[in-house]
Protein backbone atom coordinates (compact mmCIF):
# COMPACT_ATOMS: atom_id res chain seq x y z
CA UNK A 1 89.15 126.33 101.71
CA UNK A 2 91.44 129.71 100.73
CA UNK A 3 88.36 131.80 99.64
CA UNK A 4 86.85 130.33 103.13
CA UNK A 5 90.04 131.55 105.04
CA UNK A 6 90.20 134.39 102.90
CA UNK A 7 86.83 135.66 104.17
CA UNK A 8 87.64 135.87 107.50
CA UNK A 9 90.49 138.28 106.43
CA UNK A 10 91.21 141.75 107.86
CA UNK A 11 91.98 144.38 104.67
CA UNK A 12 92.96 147.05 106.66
CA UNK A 13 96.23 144.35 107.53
CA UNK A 14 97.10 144.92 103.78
CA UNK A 15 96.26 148.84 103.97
CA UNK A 16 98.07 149.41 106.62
CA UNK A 17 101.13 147.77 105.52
CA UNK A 18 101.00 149.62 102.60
CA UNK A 19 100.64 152.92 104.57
CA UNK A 20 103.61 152.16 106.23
CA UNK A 21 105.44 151.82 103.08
CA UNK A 22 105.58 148.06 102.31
CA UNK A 23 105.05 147.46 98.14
CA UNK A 24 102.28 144.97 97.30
CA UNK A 25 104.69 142.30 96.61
CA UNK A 26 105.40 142.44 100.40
CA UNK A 27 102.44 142.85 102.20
CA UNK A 28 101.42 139.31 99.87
CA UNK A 29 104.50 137.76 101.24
CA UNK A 30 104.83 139.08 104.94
CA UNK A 31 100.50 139.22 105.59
CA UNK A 32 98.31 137.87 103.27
CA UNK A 33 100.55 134.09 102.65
CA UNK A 34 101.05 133.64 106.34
CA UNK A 35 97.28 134.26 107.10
CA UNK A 36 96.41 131.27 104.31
CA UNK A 37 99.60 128.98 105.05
CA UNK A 38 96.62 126.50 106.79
CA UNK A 39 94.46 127.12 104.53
CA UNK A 40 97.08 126.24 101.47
CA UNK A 41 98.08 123.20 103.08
CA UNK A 42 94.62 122.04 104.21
CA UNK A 43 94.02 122.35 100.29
CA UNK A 44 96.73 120.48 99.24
CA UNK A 45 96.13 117.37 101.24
CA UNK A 46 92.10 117.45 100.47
CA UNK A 47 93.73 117.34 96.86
CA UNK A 48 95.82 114.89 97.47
CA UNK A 49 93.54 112.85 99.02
CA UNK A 50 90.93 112.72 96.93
CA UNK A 51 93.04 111.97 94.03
CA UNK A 52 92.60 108.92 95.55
CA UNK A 53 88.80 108.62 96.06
CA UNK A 54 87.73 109.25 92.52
CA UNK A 55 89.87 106.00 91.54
CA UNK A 56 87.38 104.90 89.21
CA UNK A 57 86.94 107.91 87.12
CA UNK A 58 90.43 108.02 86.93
CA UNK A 59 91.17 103.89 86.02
CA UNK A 60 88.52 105.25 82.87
CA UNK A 61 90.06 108.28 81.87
CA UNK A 62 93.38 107.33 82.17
CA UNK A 63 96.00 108.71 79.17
CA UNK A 64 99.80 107.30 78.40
CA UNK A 65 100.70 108.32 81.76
CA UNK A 66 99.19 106.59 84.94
CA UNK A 67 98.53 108.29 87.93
CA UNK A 68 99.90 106.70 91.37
CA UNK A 69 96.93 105.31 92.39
CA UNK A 70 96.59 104.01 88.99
CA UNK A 71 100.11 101.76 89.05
CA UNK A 72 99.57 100.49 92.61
CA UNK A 73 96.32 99.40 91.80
CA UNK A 74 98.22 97.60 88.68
CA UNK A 75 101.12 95.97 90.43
CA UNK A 76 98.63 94.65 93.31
CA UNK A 77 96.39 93.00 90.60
CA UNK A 78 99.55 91.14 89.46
CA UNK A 79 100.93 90.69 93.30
CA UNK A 80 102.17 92.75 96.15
CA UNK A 81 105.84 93.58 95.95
CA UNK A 82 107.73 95.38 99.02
CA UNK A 83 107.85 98.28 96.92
CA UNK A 84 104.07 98.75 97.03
CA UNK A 85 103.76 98.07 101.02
CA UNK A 86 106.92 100.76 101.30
CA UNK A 87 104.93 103.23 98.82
CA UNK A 88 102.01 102.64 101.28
CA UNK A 89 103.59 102.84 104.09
CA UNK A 90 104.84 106.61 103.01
CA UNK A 91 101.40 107.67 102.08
CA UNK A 92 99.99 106.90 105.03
CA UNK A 93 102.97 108.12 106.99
CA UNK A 94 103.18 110.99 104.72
CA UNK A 95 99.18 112.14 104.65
CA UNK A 96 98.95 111.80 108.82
CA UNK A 97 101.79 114.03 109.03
CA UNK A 98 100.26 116.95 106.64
CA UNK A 99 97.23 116.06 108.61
CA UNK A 100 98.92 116.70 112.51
CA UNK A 101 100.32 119.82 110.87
CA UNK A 102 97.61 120.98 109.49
CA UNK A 103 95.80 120.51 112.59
CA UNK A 104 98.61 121.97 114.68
CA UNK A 105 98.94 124.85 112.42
CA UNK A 106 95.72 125.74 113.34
CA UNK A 107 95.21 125.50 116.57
CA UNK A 108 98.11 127.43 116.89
CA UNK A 109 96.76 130.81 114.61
CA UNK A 110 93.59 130.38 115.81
CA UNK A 111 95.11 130.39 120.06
CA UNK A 112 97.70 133.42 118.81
């Protein structure tokens, strides 16, 4: 998704900046990070998410330390608890609202 976004990228933004004096340190943090902020964040929740999806891989390769997925899937098998519907809840609550940013986000950069 960056090197997609990343494409679509200007370079004389960055040469320009740098003509006018800016170091490379801030042209990164002033051009090129606020062009792939959606991009970044659309990233991170396809990450996120499909930590989730390859559940069986992961139930096999599982080390000493269990993923999330991993221990819900655990303390379901042995009964729900209100801790698991409340650490539901959240990721659902949690991934729609990276999701409605996301989406805003990018409306918004691709209206401006």
């Amino acid at each position: 998704m960056v090197s997609a976004r990343l494409k679509k990228f200007d370079r004389t933004l960055e040469e320009a900046a740098l003509n006018l004096g800016a170091t490379r340190l801030e042209v990164i943090r002033y051009i090129t990070l606020p062009f792939l902020r959606t991009a970044i964040i659309g990233a991170g929740a396809v990450a996120f998410l499909m930590s989730f999806e390859n559940f069986n891989t992961t139930l096999f390769l599982v080390g000493s330390e269990p993923t999330l997925p991993i221990n819900l899937y655990l303390q379901v098998r042995d009964g729900s608890t209100p801790v698991i519907n409340a650490i539901s809840f959240l990721l659902i609550v949690g991934t729609s609202l990276v999701a409605c940013v996301n989406l805003y986000a990018g409306r918004k950069t691709e209206a401006g």
